[in-house]
PDB file of N, CA and C in Angstrom:
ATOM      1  N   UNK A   1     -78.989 -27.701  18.120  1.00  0.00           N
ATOM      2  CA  UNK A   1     -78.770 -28.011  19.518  1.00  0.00           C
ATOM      3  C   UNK A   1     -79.985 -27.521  20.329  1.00  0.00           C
ATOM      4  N   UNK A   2     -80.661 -28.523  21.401  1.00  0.00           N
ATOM      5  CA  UNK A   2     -81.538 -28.029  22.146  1.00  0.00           C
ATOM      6  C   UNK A   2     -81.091 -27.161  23.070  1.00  0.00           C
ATOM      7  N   UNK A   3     -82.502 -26.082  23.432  1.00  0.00           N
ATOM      8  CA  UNK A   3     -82.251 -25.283  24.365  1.00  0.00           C
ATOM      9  C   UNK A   3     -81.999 -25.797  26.294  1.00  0.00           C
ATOM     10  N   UNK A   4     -81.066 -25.258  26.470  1.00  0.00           N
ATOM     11  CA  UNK A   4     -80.463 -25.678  28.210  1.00  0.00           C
ATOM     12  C   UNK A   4     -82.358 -25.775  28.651  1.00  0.00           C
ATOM     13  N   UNK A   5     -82.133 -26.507  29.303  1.00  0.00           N
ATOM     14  CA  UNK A   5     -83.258 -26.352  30.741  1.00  0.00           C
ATOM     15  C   UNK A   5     -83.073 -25.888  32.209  1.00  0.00           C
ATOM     16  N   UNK A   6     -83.496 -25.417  32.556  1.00  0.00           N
ATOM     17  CA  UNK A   6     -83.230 -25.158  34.011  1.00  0.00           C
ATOM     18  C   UNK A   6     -83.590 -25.485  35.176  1.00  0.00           C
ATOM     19  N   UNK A   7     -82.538 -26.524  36.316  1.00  0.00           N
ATOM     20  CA  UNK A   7     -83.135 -27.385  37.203  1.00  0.00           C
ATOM     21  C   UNK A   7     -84.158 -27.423  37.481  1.00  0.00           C
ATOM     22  N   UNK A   8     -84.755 -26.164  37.687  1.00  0.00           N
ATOM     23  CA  UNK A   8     -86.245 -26.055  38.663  1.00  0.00           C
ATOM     24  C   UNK A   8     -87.292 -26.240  37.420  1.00  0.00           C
ATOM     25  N   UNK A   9     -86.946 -26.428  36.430  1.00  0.00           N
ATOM     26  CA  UNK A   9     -88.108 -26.998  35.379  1.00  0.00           C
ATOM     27  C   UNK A   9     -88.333 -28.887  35.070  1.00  0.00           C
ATOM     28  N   UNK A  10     -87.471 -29.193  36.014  1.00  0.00           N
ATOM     29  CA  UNK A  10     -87.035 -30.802  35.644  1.00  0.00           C
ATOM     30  C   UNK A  10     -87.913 -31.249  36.848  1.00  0.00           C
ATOM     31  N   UNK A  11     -88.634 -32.287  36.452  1.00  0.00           N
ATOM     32  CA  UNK A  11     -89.198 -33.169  37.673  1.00  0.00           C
ATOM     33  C   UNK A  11     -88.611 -33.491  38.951  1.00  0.00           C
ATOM     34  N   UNK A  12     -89.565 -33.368  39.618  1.00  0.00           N
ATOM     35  CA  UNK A  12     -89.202 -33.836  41.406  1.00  0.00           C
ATOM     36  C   UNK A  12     -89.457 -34.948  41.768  1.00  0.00           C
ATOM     37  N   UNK A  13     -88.986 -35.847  42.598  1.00  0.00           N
ATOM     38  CA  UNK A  13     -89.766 -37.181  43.549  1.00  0.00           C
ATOM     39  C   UNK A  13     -89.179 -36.541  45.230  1.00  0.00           C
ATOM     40  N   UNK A  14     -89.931 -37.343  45.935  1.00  0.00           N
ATOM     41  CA  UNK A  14     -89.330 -37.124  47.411  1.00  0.00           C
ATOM     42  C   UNK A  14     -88.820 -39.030  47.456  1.00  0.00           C
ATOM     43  N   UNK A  15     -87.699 -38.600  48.181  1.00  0.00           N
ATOM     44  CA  UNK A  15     -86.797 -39.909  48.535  1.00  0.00           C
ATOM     45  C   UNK A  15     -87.395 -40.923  49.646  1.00  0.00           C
ATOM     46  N   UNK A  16     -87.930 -41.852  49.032  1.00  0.00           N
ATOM     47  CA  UNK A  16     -88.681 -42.865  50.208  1.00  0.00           C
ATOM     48  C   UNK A  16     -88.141 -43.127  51.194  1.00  0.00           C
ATOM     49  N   UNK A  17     -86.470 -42.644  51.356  1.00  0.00           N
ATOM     50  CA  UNK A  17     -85.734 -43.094  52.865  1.00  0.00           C
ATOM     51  C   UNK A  17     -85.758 -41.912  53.346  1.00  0.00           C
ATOM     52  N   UNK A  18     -85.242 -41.158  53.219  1.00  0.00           N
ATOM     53  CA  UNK A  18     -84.908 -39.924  53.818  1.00  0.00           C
ATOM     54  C   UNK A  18     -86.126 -38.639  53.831  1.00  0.00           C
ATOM     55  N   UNK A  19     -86.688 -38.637  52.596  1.00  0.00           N
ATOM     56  CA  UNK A  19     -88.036 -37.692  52.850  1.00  0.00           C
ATOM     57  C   UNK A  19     -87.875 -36.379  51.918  1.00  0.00           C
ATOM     58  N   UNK A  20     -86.450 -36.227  51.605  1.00  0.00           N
ATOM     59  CA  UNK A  20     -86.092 -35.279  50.949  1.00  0.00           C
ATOM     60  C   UNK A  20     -86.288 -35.200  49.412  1.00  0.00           C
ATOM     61  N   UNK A  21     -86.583 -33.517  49.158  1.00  0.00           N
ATOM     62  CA  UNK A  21     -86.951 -33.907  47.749  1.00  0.00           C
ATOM     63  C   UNK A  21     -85.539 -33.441  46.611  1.00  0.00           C
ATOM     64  N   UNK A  22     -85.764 -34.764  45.299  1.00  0.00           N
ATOM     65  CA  UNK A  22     -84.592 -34.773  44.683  1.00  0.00           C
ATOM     66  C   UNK A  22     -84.809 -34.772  42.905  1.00  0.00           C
ATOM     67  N   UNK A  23     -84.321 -33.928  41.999  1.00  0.00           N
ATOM     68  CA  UNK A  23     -84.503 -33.735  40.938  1.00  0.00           C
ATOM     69  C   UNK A  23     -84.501 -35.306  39.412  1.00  0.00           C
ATOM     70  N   UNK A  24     -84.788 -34.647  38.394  1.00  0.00           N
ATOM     71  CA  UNK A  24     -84.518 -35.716  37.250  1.00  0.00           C
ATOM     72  C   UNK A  24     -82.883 -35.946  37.453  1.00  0.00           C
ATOM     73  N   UNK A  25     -82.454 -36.538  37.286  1.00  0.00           N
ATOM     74  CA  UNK A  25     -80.999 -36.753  36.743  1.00  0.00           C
ATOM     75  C   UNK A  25     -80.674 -37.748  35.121  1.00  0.00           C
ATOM     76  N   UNK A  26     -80.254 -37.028  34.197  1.00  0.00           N
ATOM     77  CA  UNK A  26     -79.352 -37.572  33.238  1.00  0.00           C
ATOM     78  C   UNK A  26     -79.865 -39.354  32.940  1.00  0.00           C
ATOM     79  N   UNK A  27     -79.129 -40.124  34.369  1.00  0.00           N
ATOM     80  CA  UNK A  27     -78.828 -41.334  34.433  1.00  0.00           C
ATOM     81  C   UNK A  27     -80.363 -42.133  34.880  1.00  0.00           C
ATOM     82  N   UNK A  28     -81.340 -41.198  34.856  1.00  0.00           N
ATOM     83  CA  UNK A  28     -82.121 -42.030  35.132  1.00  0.00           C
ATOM     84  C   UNK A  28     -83.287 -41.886  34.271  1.00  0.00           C
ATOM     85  N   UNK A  29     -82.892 -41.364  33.248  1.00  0.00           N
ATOM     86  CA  UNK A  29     -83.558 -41.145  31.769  1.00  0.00           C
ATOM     87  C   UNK A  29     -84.632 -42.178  31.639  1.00  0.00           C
ATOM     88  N   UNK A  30     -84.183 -43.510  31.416  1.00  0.00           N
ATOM     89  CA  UNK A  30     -85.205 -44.554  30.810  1.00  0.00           C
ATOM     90  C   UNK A  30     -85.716 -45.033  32.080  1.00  0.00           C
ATOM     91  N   UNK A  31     -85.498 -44.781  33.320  1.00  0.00           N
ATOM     92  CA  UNK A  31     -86.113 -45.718  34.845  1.00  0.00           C
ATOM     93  C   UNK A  31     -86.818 -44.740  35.531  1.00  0.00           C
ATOM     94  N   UNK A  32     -87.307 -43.606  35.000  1.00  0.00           N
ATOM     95  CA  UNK A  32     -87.222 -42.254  35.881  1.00  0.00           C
ATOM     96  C   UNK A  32     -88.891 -42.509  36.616  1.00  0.00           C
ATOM     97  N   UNK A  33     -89.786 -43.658  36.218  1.00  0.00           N
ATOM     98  CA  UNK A  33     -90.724 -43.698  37.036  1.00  0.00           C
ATOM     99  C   UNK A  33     -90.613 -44.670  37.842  1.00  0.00           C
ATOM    100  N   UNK A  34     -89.330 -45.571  38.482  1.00  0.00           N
ATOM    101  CA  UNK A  34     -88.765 -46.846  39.423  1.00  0.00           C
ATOM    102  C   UNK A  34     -88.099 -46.212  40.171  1.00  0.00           C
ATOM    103  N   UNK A  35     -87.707 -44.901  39.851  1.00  0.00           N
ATOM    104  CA  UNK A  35     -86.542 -44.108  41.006  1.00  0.00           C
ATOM    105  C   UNK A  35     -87.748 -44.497  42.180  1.00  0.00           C
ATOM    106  N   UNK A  36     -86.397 -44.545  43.246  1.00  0.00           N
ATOM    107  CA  UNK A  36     -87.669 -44.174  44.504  1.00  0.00           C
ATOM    108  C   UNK A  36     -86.698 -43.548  45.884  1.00  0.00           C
ATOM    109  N   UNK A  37     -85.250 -43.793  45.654  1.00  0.00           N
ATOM    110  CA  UNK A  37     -84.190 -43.270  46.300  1.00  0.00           C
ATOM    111  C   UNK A  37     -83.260 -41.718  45.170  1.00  0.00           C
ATOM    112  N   UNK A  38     -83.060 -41.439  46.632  1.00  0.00           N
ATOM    113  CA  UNK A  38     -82.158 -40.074  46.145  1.00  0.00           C
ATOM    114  C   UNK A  38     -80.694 -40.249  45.541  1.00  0.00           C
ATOM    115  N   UNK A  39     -80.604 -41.284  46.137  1.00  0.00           N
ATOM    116  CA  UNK A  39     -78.974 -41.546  46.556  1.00  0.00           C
ATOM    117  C   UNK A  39     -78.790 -43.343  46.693  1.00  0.00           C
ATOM    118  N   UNK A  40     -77.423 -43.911  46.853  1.00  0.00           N
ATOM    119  CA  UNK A  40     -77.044 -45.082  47.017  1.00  0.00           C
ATOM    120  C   UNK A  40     -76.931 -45.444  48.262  1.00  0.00           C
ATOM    121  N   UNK A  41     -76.680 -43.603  49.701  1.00  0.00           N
ATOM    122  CA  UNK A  41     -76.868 -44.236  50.543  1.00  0.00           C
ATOM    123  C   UNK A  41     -78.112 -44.177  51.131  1.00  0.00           C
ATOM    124  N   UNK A  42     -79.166 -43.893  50.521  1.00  0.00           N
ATOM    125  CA  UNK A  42     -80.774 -43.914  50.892  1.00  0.00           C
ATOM    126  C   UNK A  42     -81.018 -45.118  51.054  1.00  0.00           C
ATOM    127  N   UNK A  43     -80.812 -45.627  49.629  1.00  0.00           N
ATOM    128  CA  UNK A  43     -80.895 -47.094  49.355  1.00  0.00           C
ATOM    129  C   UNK A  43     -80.244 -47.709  50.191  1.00  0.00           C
ATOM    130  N   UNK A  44     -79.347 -47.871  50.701  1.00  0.00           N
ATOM    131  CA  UNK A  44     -78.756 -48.577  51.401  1.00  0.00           C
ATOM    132  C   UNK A  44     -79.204 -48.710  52.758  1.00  0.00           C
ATOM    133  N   UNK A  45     -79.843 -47.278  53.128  1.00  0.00           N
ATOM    134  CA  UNK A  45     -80.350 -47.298  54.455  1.00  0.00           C
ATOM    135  C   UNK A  45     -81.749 -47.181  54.416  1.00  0.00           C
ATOM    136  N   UNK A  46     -82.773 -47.986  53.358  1.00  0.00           N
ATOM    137  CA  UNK A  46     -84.055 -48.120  52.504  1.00  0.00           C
ATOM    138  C   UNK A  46     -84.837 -48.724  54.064  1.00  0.00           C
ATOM    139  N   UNK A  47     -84.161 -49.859  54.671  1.00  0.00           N
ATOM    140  CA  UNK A  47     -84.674 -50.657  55.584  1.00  0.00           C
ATOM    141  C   UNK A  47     -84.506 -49.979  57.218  1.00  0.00           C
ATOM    142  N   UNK A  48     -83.823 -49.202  57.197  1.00  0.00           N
ATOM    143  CA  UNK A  48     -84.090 -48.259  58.815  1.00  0.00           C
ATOM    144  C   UNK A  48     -84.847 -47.350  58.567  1.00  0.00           C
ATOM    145  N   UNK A  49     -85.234 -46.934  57.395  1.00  0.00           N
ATOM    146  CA  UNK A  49     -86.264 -45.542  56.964  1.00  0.00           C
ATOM    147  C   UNK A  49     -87.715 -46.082  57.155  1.00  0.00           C
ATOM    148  N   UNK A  50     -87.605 -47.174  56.723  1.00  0.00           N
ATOM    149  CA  UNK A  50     -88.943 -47.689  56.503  1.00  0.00           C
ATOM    150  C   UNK A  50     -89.447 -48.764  57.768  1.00  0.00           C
ATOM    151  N   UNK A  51     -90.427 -48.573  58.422  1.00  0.00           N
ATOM    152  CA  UNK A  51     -91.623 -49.533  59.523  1.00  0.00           C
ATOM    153  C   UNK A  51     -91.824 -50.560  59.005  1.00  0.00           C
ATOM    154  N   UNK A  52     -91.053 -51.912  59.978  1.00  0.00           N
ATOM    155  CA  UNK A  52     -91.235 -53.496  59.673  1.00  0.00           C
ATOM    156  C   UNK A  52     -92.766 -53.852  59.954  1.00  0.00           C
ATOM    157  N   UNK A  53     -93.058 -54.994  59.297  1.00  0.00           N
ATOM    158  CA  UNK A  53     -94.375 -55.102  59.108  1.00  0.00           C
ATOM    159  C   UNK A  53     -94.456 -56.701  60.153  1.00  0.00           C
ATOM    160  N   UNK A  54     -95.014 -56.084  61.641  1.00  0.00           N
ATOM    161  CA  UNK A  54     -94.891 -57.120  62.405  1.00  0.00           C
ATOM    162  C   UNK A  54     -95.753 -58.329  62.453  1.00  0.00           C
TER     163      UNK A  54
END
């Protein structure tokens, strides 16, 4: 059995909506360089975070 890791040894991104920074998770094992949200409701609110291109 591998040894535990400990959160603060697991990769970071900052959340393109919100700004905040958010760890590896489990579920994002094989996509972990497409993450670009923290959350579902980042994503969801992807388009008020971000400056329309007039």
């Amino acid at each position: 059995m591998p040894k535990m890791r400990r959160k603060s040894d697991l990769p970071t991104k900052t959340c393109a909506a919100c700004g905040l920074p958010f760890t590896w998770r489990k579920k994002w094992e094989r996509d972990w360089e497409n993450v670009k949200f923290c959350s579902e409701r980042c994503r969801g609110n992807r388009s008020a975070a971000t400056p329309q291109a007039s």
